[in-house]
C-alpha atoms as a PDB file:
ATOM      1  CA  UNK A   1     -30.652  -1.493  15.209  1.00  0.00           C
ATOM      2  CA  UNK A   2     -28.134   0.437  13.121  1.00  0.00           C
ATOM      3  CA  UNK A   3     -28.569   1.049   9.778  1.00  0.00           C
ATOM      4  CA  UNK A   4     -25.793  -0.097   7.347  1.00  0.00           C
ATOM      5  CA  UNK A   5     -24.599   0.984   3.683  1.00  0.00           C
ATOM      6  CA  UNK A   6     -25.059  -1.878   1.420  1.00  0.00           C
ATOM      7  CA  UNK A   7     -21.969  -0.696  -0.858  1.00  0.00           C
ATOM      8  CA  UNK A   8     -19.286  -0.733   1.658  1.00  0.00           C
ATOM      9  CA  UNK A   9     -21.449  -2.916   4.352  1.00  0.00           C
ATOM     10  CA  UNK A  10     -20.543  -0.852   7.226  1.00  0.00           C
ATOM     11  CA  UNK A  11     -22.437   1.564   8.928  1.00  0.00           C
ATOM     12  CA  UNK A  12     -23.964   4.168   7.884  1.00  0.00           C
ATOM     13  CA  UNK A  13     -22.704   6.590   9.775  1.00  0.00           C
ATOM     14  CA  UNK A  14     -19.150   5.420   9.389  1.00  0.00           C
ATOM     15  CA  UNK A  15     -19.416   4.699   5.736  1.00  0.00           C
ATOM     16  CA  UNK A  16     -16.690   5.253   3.496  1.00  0.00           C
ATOM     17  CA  UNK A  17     -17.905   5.514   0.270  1.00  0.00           C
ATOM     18  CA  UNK A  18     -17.437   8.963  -0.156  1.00  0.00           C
ATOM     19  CA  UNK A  19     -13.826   8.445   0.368  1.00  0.00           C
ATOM     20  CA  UNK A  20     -13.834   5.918  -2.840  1.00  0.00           C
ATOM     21  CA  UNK A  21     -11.558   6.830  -5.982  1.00  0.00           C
ATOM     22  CA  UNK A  22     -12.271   4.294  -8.487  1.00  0.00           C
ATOM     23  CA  UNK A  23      -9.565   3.498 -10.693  1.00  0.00           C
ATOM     24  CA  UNK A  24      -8.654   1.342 -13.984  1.00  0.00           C
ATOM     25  CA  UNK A  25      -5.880  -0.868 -13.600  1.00  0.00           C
ATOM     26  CA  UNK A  26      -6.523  -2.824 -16.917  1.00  0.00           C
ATOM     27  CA  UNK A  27      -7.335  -5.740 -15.431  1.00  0.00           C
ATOM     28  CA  UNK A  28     -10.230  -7.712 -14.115  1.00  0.00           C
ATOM     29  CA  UNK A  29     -10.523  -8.661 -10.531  1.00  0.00           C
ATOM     30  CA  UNK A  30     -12.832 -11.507  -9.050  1.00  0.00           C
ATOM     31  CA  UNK A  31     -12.970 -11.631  -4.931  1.00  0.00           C
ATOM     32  CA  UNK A  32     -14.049 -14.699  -3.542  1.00  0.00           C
ATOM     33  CA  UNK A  33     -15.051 -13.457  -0.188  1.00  0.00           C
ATOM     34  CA  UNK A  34     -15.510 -15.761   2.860  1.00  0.00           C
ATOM     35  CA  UNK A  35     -19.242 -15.014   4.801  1.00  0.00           C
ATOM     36  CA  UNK A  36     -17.276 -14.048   7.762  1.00  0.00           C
ATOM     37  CA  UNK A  37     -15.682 -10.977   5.799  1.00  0.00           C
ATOM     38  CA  UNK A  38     -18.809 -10.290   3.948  1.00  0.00           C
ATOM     39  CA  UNK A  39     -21.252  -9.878   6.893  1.00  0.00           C
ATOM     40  CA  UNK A  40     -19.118  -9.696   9.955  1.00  0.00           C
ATOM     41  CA  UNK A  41     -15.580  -8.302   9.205  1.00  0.00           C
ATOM     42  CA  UNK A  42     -15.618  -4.662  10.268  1.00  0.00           C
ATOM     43  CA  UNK A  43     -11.891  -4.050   9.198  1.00  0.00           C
ATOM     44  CA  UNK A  44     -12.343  -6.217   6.370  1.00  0.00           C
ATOM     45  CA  UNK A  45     -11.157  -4.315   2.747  1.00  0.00           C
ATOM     46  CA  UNK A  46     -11.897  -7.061   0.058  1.00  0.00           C
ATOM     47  CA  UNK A  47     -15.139  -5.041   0.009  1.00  0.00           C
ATOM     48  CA  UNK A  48     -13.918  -1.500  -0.322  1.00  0.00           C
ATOM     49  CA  UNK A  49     -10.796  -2.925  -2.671  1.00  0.00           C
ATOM     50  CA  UNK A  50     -13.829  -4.097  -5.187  1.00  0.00           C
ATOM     51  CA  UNK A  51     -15.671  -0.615  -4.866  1.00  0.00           C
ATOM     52  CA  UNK A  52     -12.470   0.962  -5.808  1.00  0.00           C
ATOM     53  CA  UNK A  53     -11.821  -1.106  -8.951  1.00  0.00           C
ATOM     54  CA  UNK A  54     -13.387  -0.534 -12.307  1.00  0.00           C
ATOM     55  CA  UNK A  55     -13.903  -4.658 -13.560  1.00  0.00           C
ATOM     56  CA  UNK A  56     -14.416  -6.556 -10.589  1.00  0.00           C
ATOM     57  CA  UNK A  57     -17.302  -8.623  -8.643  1.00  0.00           C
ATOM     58  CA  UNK A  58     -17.368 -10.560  -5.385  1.00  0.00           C
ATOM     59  CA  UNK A  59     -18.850 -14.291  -4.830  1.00  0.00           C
ATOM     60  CA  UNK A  60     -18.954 -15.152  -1.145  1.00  0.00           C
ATOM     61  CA  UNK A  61     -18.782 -18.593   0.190  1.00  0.00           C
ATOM     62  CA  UNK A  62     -16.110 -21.457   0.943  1.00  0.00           C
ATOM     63  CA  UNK A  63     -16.505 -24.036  -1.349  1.00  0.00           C
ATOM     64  CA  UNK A  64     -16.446 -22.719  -4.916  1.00  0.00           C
ATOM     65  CA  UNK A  65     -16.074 -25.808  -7.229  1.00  0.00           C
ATOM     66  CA  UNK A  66     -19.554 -26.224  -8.286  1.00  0.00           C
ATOM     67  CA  UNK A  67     -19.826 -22.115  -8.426  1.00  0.00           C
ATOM     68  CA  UNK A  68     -22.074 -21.027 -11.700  1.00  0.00           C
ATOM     69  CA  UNK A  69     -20.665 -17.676 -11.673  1.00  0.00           C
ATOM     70  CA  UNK A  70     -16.962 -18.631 -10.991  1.00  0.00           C
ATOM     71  CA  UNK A  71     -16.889 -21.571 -14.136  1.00  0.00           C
ATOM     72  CA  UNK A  72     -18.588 -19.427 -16.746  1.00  0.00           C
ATOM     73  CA  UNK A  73     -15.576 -16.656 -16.245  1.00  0.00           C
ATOM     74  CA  UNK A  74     -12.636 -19.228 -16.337  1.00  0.00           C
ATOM     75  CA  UNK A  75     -14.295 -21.677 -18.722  1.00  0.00           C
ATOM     76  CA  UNK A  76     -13.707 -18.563 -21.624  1.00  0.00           C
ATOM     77  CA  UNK A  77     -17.242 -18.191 -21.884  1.00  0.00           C
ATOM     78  CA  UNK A  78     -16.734 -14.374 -22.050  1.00  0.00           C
ATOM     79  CA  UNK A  79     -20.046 -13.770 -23.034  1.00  0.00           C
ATOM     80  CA  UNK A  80     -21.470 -14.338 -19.867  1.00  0.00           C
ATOM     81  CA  UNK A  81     -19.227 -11.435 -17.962  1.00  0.00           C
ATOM     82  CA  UNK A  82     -20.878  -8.122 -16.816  1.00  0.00           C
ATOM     83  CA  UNK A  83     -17.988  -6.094 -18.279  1.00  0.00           C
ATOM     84  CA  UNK A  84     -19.953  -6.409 -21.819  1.00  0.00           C
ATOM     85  CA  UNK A  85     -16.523  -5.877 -24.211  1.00  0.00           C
ATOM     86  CA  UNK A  86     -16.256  -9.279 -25.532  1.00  0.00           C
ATOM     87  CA  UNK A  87     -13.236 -10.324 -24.299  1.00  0.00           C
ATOM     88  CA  UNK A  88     -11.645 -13.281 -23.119  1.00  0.00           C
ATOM     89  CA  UNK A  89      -9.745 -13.676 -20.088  1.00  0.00           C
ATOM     90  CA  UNK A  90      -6.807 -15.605 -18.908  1.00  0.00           C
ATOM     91  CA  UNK A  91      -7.544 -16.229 -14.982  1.00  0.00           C
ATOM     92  CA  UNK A  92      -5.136 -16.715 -12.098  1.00  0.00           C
ATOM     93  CA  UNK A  93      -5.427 -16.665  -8.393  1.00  0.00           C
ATOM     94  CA  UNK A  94      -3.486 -14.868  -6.020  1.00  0.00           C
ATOM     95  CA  UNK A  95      -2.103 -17.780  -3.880  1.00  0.00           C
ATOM     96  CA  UNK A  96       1.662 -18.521  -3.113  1.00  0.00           C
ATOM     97  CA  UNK A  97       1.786 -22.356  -4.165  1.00  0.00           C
ATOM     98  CA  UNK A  98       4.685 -23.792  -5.279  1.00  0.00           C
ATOM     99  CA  UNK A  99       4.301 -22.998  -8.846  1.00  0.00           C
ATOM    100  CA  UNK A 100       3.391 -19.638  -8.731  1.00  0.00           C
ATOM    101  CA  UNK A 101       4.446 -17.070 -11.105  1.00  0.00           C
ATOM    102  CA  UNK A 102       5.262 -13.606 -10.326  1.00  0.00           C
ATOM    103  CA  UNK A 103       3.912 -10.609 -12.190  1.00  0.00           C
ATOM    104  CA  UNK A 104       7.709 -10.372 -13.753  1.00  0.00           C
ATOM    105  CA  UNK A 105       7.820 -14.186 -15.317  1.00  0.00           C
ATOM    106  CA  UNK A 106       7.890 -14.263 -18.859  1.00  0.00           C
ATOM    107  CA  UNK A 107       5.641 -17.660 -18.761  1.00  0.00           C
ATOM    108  CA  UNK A 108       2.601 -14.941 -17.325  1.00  0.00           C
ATOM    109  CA  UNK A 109       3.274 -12.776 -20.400  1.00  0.00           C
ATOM    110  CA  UNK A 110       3.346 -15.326 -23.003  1.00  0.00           C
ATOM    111  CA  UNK A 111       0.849 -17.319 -21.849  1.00  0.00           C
ATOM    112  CA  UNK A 112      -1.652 -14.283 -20.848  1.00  0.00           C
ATOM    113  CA  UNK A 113      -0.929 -12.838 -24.265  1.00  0.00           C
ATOM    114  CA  UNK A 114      -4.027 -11.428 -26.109  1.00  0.00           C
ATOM    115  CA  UNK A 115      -5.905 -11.868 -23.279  1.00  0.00           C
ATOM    116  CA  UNK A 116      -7.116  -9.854 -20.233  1.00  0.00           C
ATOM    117  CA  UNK A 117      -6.070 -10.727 -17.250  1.00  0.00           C
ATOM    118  CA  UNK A 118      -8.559 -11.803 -14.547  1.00  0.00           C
ATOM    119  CA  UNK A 119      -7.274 -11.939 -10.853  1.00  0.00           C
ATOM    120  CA  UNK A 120      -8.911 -14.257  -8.657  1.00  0.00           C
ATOM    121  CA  UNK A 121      -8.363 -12.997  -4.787  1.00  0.00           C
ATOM    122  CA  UNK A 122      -9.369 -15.289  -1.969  1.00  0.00           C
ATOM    123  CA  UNK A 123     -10.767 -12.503   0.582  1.00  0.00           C
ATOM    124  CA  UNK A 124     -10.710 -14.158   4.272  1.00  0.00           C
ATOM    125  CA  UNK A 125      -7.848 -14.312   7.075  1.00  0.00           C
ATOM    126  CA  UNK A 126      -4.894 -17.092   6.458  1.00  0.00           C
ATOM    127  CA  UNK A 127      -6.890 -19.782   8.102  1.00  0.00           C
ATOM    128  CA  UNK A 128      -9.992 -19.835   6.091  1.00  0.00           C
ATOM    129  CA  UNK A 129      -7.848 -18.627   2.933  1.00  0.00           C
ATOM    130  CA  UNK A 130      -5.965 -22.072   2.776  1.00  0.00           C
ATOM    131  CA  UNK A 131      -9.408 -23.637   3.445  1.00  0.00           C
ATOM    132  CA  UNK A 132     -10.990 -22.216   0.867  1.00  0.00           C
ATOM    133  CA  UNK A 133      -7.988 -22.961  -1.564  1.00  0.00           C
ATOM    134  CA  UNK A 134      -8.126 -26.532  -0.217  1.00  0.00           C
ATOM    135  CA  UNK A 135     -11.427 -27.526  -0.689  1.00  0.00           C
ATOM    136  CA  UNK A 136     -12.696 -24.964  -4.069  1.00  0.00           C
ATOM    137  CA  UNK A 137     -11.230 -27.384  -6.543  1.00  0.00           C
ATOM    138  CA  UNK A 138     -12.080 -25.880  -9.709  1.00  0.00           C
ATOM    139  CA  UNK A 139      -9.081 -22.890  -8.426  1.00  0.00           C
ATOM    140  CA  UNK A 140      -6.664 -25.893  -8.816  1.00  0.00           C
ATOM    141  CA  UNK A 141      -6.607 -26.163 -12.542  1.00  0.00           C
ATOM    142  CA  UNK A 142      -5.581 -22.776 -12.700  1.00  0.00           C
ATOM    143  CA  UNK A 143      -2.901 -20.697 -12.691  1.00  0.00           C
ATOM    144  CA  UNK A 144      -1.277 -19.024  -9.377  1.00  0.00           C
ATOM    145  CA  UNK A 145       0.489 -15.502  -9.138  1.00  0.00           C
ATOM    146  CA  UNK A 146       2.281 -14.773  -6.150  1.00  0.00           C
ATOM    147  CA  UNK A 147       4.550 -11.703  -5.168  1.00  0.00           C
ATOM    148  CA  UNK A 148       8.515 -11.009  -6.487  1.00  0.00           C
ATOM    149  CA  UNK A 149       8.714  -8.907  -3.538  1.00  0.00           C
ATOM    150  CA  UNK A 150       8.562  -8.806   0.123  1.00  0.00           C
ATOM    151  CA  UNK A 151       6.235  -6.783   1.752  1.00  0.00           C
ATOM    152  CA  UNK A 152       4.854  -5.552   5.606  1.00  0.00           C
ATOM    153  CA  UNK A 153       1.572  -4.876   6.708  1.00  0.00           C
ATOM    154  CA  UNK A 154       0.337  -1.363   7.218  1.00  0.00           C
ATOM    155  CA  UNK A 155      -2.522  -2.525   9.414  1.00  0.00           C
ATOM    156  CA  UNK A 156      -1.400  -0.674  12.456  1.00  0.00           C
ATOM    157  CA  UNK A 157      -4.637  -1.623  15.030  1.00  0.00           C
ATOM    158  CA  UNK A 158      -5.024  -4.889  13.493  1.00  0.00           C
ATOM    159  CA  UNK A 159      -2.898  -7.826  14.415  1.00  0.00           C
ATOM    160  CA  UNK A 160      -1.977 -10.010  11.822  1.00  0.00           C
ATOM    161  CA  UNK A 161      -0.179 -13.622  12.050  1.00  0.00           C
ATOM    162  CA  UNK A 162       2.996 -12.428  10.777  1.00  0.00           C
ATOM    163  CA  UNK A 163       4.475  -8.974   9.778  1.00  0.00           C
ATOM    164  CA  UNK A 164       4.273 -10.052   5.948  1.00  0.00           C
ATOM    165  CA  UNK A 165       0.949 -11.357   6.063  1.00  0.00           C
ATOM    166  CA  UNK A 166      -1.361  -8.644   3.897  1.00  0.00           C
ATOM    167  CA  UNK A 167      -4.620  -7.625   3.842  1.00  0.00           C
ATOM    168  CA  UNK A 168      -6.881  -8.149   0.282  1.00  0.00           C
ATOM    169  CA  UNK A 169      -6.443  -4.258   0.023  1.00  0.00           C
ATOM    170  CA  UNK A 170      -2.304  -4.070   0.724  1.00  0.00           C
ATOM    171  CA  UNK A 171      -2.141  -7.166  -1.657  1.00  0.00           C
ATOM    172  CA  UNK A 172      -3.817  -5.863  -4.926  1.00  0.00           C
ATOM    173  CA  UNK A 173      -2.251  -2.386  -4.496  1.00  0.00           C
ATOM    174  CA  UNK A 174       0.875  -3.831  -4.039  1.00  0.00           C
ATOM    175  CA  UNK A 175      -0.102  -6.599  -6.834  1.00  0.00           C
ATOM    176  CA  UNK A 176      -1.139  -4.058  -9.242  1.00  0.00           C
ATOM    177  CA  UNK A 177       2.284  -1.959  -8.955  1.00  0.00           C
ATOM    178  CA  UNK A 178       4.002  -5.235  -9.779  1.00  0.00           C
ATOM    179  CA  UNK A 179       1.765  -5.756 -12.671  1.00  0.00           C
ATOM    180  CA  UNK A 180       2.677  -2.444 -13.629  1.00  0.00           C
ATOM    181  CA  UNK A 181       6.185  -2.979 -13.382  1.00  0.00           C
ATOM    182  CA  UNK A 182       5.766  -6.318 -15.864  1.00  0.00           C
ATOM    183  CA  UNK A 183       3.638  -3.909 -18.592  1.00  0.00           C
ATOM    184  CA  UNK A 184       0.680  -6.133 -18.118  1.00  0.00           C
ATOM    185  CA  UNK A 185      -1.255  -3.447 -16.159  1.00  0.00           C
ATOM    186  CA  UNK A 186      -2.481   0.001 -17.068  1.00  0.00           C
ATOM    187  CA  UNK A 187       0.597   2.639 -16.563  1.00  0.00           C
ATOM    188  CA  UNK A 188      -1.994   5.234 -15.514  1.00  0.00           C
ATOM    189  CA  UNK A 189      -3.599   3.673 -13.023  1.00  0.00           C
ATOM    190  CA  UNK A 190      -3.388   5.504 -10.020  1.00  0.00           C
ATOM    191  CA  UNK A 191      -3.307   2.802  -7.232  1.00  0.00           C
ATOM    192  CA  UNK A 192      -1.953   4.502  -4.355  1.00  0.00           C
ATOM    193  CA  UNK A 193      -6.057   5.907  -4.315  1.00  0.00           C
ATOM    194  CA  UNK A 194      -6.202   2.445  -2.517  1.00  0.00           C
ATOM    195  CA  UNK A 195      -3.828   2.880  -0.189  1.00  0.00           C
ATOM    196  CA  UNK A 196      -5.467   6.487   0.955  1.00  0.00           C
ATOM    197  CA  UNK A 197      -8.869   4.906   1.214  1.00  0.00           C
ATOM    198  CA  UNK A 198      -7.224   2.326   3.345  1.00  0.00           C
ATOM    199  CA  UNK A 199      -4.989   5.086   5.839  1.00  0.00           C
ATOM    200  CA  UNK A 200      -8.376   6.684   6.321  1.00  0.00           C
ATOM    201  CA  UNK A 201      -9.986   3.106   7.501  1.00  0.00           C
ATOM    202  CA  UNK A 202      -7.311   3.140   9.485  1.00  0.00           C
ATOM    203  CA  UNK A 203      -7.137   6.391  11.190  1.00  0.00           C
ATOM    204  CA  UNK A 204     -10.693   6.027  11.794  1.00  0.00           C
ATOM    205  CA  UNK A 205     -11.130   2.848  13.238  1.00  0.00           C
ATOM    206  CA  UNK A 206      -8.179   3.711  15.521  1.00  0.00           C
ATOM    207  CA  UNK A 207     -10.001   6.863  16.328  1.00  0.00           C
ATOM    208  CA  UNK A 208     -13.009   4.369  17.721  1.00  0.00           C
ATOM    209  CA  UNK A 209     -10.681   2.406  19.491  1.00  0.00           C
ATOM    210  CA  UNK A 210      -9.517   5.738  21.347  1.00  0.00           C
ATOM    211  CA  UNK A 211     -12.909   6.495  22.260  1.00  0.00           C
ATOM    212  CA  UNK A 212     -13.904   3.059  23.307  1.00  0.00           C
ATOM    213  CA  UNK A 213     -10.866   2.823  25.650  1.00  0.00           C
ATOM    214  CA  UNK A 214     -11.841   6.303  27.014  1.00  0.00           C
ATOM    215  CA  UNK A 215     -15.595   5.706  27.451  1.00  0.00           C
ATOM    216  CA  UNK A 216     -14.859   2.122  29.283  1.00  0.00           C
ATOM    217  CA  UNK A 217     -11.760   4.179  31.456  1.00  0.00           C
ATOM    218  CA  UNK A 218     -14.597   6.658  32.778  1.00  0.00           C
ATOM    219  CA  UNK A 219     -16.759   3.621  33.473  1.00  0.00           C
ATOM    220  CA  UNK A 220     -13.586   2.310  35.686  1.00  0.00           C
ATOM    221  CA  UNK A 221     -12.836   5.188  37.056  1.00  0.00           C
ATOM    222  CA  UNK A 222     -14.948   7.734  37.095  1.00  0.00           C
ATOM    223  CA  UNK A 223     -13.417   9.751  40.033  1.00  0.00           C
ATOM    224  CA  UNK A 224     -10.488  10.132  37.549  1.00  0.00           C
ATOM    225  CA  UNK A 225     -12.782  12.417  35.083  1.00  0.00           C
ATOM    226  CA  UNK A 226     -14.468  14.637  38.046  1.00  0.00           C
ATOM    227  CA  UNK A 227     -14.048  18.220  36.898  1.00  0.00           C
ATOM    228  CA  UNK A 228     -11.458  19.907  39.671  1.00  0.00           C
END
């Protein structure tokens, strides 16, 4: 039985932790991570996204209406937060509905004004995303934020559904630089960290995927790997 690293949940001998740069972004960032990326996601970056982040905490489940944790930080009880500085926060969650707003809508600013922003991100594939949106009700009384942009996927060894479909890392880094943009994010924060925690993900697990395929070719074909 391997033994894992209960930071970044993988492996311990593959763990990236030491590769974490954690950064400010002046916002506050709530994952609400499906069981299937919290245990058995390998690739999965909701995990290493919250490791990277000063203010954030993940709640894993699927159905998050009756969720303790989740009401006391979008009900304004800001006492109850972990951050300890008092302050209140105006939540929304990172969902393309209809009546989104974008990072560059003035209705975000006003309405967001004097308060900290809190970013609710709904950490599982498309599927279970929209499943989890559809049946945690308590998300439906607030807010969405969606992209101005269009963006691709970087996940080179992982298929996604569609070229613009992002993983939870790709999404806050490129959610972050469009809260930057809007001046409702710190100007200092430095999140391309995220994306170079996420190229080295990549280049390793593509590195595993190269030995795999070579291990199960000399299985095959062994005659192929006889010294001449």
């Amino acid at each position: 039985m391997f033994k894992r690293c209960y930071s970044c949940f993988r492996p311990k001998q593959h763990c990236l932790c030491p590769e974490v740069t954690v950064i400010d972004p002046g916002v506050s960032f709530l994952f609400l991570m499906h069981p299937k990326e919290a245990y058995q996601q390998k690739t999965g970056t909701g995990r290493l996204c919250a490791l990277s982040l000063v203010e954030s905490e993940i709640l894993v489940g699927i159905d998050f209406t009756t969720n303790v944790r989740l009401l006391e930080l979008t009900s304004g009880r800001e006492g109850s937060t972990p951050y300890g500085d008092g302050t209140k926060y105006y939540p929304v969650v990172l969902f393309p509905s209809q009546q989104a707003f974008t990072a560059a809508d003035a209705r975000l600013r006003n309405a967001s004004a004097g308060k900290k922003l809190l970013i609710i991100v709904i950490d599982a594939t498309w599927f279970f995303a929209k499943k989890m949106w559809k049946l945690s009700r308590s998300l439906h009384d607030l807010p969405c934020l969606s992209f101005e942009n269009d963006y691709r996927s970087r996940f080179i060894f992982k298929k996604q559904p569609a070229p613009e479909y992002l993983s939870t890392m790709e999404s806050v880094v490129y959610l972050i630089r469009e809260l930057k943009a809007a001046g409702l994010a710190e100007p200092g924060a430095d999140e391309s960290a995220l994306f170079r925690l996420f190229d080295t993900m990549v280049r390793f697990q593509l590195s595993c995927e190269q030995t795999r395929n070579e291990e199960q070719a000399r299985d095959l074909h062994p005659e192929l790997f006889k010294r001449q």
